[in-house]
N, C-alpha and C. Protein backbone atom coordinates (compact mmCIF):
# COMPACT_ATOMS: atom_id res chain seq x y z
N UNK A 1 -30.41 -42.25 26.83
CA UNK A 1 -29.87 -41.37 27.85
C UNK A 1 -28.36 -41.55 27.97
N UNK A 2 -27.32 -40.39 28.19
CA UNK A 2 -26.01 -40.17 28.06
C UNK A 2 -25.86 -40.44 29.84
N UNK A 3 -25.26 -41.47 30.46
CA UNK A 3 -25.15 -42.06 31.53
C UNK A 3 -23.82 -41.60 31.92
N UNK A 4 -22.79 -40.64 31.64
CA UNK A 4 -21.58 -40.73 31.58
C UNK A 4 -20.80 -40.30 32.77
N UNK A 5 -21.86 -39.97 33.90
CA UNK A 5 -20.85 -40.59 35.35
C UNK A 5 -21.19 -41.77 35.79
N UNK A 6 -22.07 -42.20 35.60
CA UNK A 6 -22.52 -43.72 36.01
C UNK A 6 -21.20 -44.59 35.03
N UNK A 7 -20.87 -44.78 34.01
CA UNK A 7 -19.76 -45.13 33.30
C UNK A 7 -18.37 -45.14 33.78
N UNK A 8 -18.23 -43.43 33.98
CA UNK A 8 -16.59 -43.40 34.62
C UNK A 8 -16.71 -43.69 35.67
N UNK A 9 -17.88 -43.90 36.77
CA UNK A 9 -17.57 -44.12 38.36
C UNK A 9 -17.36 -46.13 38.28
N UNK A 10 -17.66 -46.71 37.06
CA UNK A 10 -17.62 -47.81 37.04
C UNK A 10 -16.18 -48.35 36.33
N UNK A 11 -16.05 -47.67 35.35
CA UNK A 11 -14.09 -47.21 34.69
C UNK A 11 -12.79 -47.54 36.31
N UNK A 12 -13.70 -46.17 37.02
CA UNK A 12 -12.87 -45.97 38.33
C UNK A 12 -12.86 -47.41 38.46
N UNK A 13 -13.90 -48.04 39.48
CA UNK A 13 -13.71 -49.32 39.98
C UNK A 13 -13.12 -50.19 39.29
N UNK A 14 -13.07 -50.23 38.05
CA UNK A 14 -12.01 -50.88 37.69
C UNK A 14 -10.94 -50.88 37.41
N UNK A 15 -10.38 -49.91 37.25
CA UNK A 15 -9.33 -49.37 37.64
C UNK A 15 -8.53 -49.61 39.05
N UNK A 16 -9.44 -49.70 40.10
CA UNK A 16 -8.92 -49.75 41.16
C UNK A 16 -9.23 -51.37 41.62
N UNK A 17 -10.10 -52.13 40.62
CA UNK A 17 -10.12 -53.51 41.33
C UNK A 17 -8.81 -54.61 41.70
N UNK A 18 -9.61 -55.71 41.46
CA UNK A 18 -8.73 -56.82 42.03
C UNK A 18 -7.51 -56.75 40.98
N UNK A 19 -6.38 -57.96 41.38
CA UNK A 19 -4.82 -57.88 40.74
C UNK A 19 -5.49 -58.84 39.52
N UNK A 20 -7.07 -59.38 39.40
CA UNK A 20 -6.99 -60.84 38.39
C UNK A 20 -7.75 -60.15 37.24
N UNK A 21 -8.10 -59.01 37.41
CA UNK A 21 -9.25 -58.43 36.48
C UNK A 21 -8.08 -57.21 35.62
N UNK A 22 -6.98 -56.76 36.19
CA UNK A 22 -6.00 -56.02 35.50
C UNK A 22 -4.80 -56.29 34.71
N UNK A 23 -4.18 -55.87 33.92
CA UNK A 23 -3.25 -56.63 33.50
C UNK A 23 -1.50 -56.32 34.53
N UNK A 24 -0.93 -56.90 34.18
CA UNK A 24 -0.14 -56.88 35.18
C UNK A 24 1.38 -55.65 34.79
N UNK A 25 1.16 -55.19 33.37
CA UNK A 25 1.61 -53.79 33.43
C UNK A 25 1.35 -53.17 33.37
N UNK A 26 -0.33 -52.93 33.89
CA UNK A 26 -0.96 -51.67 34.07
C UNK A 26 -0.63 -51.57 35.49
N UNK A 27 -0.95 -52.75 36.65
CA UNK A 27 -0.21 -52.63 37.83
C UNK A 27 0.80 -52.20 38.37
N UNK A 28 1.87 -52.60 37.31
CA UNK A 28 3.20 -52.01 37.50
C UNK A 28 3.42 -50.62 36.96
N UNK A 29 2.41 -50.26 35.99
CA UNK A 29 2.81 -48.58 35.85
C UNK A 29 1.78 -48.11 37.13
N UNK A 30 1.09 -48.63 37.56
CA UNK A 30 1.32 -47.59 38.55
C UNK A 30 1.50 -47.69 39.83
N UNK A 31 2.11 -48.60 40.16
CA UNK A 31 3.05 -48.97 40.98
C UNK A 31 4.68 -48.07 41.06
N UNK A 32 4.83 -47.93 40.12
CA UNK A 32 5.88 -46.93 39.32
C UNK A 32 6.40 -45.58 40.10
N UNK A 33 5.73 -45.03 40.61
CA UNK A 33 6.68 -44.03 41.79
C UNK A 33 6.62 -44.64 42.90
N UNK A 34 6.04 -45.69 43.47
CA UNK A 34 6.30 -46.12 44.90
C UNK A 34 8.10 -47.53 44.45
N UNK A 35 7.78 -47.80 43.45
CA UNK A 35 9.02 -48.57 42.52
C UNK A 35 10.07 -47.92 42.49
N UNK A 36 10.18 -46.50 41.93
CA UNK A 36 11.31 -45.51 42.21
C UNK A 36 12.08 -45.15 43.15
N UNK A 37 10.62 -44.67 44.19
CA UNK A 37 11.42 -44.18 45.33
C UNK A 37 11.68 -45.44 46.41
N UNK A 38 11.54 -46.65 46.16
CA UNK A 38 12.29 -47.40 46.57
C UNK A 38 14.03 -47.64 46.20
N UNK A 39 14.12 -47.67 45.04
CA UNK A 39 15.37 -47.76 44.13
C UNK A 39 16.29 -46.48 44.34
N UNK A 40 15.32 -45.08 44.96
CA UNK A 40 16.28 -44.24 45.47
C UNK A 40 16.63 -44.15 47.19
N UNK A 41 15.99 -45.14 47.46
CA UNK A 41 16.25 -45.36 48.74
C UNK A 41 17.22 -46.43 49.29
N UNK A 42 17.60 -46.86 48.14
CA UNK A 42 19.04 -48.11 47.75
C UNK A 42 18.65 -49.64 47.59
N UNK A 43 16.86 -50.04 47.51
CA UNK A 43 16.54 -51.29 47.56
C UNK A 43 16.88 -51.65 45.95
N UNK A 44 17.38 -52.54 45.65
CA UNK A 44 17.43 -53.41 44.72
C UNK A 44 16.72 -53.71 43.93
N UNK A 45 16.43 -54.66 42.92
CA UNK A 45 15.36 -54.56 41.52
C UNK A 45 14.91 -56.19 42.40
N UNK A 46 16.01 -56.46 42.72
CA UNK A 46 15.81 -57.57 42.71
C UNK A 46 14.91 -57.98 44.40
N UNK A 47 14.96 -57.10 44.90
CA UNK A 47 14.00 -56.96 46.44
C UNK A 47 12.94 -56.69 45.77
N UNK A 48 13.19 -55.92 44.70
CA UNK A 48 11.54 -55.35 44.50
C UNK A 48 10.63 -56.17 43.70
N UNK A 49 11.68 -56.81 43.20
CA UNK A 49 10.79 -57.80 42.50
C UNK A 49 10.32 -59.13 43.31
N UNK A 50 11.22 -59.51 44.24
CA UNK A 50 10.54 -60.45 45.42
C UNK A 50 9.21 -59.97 45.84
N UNK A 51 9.16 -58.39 46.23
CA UNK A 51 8.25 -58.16 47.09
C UNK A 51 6.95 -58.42 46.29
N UNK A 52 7.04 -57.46 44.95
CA UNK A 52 6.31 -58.00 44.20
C UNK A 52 5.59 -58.83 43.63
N UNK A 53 6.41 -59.98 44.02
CA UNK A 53 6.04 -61.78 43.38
C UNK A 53 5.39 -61.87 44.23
N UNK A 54 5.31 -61.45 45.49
CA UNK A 54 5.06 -62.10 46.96
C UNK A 54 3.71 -61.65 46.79
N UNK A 55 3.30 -60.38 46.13
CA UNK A 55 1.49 -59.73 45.88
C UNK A 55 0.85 -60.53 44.82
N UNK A 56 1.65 -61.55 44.08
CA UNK A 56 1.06 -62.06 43.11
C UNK A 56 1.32 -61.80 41.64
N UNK A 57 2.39 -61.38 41.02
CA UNK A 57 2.78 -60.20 40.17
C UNK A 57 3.32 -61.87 39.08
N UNK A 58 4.04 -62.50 39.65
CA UNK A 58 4.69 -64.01 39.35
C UNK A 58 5.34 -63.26 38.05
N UNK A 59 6.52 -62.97 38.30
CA UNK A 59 7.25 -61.77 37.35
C UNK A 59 9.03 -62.40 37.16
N UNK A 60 9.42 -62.72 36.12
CA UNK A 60 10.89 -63.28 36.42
C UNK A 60 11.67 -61.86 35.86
N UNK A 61 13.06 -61.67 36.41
CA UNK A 61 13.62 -60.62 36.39
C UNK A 61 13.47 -59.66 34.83
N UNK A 62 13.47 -60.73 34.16
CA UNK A 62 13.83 -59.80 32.57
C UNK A 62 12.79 -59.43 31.59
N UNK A 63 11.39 -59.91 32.68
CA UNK A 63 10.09 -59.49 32.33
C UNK A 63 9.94 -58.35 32.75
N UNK A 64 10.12 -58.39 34.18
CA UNK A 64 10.27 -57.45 35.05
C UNK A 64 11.18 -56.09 34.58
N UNK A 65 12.51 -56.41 34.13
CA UNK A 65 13.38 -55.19 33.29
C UNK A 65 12.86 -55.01 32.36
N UNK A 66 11.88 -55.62 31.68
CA UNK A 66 11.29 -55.27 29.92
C UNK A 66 9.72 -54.19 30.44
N UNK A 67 9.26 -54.59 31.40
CA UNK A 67 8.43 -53.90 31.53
C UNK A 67 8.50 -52.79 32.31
N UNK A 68 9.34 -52.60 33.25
CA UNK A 68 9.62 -51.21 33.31
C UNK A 68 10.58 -50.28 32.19
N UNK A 69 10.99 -50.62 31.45
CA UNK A 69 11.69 -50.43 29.96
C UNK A 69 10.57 -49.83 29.57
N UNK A 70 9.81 -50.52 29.09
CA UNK A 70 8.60 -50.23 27.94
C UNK A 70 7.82 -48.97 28.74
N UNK A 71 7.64 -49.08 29.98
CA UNK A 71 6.49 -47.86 30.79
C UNK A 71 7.30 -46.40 31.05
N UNK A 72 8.43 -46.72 31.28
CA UNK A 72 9.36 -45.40 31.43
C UNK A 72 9.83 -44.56 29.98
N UNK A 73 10.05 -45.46 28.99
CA UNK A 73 9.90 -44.40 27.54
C UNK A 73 8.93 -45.11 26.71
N UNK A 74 7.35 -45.06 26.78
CA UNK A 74 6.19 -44.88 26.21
C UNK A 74 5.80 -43.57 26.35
N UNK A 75 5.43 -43.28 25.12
CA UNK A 75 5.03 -41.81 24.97
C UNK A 75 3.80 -41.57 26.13
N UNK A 76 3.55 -40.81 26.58
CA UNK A 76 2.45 -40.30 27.79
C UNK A 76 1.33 -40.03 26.86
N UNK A 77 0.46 -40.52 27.31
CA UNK A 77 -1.14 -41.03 26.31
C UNK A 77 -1.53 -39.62 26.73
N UNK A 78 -2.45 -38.83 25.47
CA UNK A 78 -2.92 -37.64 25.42
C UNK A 78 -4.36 -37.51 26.31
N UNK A 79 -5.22 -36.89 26.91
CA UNK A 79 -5.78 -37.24 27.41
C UNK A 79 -6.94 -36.26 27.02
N UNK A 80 -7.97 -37.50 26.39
CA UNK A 80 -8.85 -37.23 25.61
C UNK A 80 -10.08 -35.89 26.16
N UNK A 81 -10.59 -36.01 27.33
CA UNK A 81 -10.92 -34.76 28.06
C UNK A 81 -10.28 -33.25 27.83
N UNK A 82 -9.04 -33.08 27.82
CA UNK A 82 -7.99 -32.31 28.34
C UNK A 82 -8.32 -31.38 26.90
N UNK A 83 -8.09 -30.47 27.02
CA UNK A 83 -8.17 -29.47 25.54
C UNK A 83 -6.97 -29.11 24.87
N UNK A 84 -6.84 -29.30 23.66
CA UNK A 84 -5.33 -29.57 23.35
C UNK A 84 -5.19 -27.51 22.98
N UNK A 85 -3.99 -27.40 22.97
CA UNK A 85 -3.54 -25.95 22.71
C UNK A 85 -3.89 -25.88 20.80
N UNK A 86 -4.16 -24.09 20.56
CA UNK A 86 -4.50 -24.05 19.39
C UNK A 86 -3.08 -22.92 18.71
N UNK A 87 -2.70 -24.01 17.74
CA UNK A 87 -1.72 -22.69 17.52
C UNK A 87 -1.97 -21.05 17.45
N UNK A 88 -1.22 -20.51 17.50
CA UNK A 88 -1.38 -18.61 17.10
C UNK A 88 -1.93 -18.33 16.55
N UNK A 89 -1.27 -18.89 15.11
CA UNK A 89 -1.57 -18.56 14.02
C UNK A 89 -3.93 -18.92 14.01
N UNK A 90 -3.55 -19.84 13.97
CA UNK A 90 -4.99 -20.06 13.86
C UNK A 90 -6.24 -19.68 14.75
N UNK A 91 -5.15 -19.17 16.12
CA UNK A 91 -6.68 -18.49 17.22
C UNK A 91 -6.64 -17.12 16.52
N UNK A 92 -5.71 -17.09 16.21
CA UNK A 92 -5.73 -15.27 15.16
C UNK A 92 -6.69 -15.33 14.12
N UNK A 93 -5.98 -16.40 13.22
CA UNK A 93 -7.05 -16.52 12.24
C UNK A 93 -8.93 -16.96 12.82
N UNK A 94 -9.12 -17.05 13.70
CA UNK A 94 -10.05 -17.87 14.30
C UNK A 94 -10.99 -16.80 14.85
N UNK A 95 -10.13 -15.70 15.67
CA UNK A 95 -10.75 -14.87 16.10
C UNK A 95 -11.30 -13.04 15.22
N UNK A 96 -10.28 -13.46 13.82
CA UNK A 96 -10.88 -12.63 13.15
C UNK A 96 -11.59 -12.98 12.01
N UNK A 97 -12.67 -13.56 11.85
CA UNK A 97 -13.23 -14.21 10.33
C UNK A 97 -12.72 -13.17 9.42
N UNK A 98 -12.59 -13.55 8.15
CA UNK A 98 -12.49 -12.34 7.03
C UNK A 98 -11.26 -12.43 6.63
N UNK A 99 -10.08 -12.13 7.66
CA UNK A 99 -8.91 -11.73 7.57
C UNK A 99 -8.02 -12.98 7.70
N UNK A 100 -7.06 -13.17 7.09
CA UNK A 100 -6.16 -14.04 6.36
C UNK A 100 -4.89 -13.42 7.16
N UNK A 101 -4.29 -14.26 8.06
CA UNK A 101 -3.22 -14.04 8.83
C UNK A 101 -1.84 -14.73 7.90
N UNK A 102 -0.92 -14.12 7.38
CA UNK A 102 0.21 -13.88 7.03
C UNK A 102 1.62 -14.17 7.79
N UNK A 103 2.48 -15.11 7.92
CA UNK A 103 3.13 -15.12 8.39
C UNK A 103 4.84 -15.43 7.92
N UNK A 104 5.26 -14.43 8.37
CA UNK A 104 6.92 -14.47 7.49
C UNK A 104 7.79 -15.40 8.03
N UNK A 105 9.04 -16.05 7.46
CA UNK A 105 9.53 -16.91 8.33
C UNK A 105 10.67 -15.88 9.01
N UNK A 106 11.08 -16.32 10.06
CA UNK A 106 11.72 -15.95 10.73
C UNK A 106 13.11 -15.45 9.83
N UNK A 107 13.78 -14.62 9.93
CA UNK A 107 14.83 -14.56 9.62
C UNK A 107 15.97 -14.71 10.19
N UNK A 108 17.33 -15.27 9.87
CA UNK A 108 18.37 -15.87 10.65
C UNK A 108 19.02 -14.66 10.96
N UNK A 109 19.66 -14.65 12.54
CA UNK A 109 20.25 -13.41 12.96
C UNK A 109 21.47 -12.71 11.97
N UNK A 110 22.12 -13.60 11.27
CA UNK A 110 23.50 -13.01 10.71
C UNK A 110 22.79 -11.95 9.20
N UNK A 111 21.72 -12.45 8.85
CA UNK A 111 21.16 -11.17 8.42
C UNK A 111 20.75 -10.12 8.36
N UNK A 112 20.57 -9.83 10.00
CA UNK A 112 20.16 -8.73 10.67
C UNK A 112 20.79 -7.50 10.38
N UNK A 113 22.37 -8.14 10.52
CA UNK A 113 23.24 -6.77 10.65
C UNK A 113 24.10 -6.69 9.36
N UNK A 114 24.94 -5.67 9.62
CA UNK A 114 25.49 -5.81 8.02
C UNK A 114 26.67 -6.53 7.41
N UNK A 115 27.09 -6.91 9.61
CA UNK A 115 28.18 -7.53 9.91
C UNK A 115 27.89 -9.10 9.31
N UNK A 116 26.90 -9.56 9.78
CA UNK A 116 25.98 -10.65 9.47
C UNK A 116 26.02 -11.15 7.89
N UNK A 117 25.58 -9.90 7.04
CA UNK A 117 25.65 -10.66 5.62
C UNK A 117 26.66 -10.22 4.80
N UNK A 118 27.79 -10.20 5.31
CA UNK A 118 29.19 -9.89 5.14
C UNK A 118 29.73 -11.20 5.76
N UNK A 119 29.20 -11.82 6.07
CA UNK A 119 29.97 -12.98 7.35
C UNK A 119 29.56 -14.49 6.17
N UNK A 120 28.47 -13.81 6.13
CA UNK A 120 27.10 -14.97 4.96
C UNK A 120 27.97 -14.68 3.97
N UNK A 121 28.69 -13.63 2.90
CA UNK A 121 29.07 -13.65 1.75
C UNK A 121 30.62 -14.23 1.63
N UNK A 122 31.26 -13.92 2.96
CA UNK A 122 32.63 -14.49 2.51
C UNK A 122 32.53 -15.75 3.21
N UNK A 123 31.50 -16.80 4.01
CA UNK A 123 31.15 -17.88 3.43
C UNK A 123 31.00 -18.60 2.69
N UNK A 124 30.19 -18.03 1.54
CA UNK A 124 29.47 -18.43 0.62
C UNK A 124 30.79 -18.47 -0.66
N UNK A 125 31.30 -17.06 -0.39
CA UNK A 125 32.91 -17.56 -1.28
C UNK A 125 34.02 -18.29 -1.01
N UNK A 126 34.13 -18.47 0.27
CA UNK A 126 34.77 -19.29 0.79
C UNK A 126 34.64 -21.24 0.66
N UNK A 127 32.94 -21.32 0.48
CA UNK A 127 32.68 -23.00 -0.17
C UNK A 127 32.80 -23.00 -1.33
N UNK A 128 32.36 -21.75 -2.26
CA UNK A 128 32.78 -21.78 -3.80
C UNK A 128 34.18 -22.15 -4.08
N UNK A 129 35.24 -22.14 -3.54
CA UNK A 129 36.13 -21.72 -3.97
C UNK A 129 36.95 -23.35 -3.51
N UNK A 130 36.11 -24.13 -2.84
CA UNK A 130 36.73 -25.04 -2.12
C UNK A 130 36.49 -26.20 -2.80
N UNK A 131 34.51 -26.03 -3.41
CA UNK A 131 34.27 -26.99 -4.55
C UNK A 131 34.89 -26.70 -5.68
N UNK A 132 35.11 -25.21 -6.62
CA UNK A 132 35.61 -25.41 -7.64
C UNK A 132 37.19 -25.97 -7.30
N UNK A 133 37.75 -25.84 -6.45
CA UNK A 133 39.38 -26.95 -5.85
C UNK A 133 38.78 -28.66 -6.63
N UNK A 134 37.95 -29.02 -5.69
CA UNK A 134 37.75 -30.12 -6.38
C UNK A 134 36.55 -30.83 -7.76
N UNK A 135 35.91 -29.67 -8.11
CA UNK A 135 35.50 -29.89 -9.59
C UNK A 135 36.44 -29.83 -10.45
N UNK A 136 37.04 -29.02 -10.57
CA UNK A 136 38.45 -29.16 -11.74
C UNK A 136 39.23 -30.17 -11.86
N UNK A 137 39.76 -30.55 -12.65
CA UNK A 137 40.69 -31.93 -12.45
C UNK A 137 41.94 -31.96 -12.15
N UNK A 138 42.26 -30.28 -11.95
CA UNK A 138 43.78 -30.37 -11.17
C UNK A 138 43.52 -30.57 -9.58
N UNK A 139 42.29 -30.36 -8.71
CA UNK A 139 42.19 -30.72 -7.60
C UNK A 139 41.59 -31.61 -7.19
N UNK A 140 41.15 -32.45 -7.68
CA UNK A 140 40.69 -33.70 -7.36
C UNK A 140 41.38 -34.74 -7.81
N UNK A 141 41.77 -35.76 -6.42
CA UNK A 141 42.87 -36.90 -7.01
C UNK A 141 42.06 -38.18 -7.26
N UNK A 142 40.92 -37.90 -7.22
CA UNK A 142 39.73 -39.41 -7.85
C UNK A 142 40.09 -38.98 -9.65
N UNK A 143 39.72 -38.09 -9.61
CA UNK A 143 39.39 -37.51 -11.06
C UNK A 143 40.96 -37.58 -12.22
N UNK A 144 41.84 -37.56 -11.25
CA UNK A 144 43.71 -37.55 -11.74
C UNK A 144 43.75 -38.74 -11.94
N UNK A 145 43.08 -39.60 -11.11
CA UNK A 145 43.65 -40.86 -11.00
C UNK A 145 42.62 -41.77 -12.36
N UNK A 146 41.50 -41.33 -12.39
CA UNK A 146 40.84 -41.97 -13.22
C UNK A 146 40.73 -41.90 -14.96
N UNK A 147 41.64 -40.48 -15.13
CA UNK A 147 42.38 -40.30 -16.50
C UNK A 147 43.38 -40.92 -16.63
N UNK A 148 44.40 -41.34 -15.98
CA UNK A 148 45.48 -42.16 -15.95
C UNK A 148 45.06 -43.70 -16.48
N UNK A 149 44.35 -44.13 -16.09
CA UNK A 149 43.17 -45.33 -16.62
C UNK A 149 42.45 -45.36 -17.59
């Protein structure tokens, strides 16, 4: 038999149990907005970490800075319930069996117009003209210097 609220209602409780059964930066992440909006209320790291010690946390400052470090840029865990989004392309393809969805890449705006690949061509002659400067050996002074040798 698939028991699976009897499970998460027991997950919950632990989740919510005692400070000796959790680890102590799971406590502190979520402790973590009442942590903030202290710090925007002008208390100190270092109040907060007293107060903290004082619940049992037994935390020295640079544990304390490493572990809110680590909880504030850890990627946010996906959440396995939650239904992840399906690209376009594939609810298209998905919703029409048979048919084979096609997709062009985007094209860059300066192509659009005519202004655009006029802009793209005297570019494009404009780097030509800058490498052949230094492919030749009258414009390159590595290349002058290394015939001299």
């Amino acid at each position: 038999m698939d028991d699976t609220k009897g499970v998460a209602a027991e997950l919950q409780a632990l989740a919510q149990s005692d400070a000796t059964a959790r680890t102590k930066m799971g406590r502190l992440r979520q402790l973590l907005p009442e942590i903030d909006a202290a710090q925007a209320a002008g208390i100190s790291h270092e109040q907060i970490l007293v107060t903290l010690n004082k619940r049992g946390f037994e935390l020295k400052m640079g544990a304390y800075s490493t572990m809110l470090w680590r909880i504030r840029n850890s990627k946010p865990k996906v959440d396995a319930a939650m239904p992840r989004p399906v690209p376009a392309a594939r609810a298209a393809a998905e919703s029409t069996p048979g048919q084979e969805v096609v997709h062009s890449p985007p094209r860059p705006e300066s192509e659009d117009t005519e202004e655009g690949a006029s802009d793209a061509v005297e570019t494009k002659k404009r780097r030509d003209a800058r490498a052949r400067q230094f492919i030749t050996d009258g414009g390159n002074p590595l290349l002058k210097h290394i015939k001299k040798t």
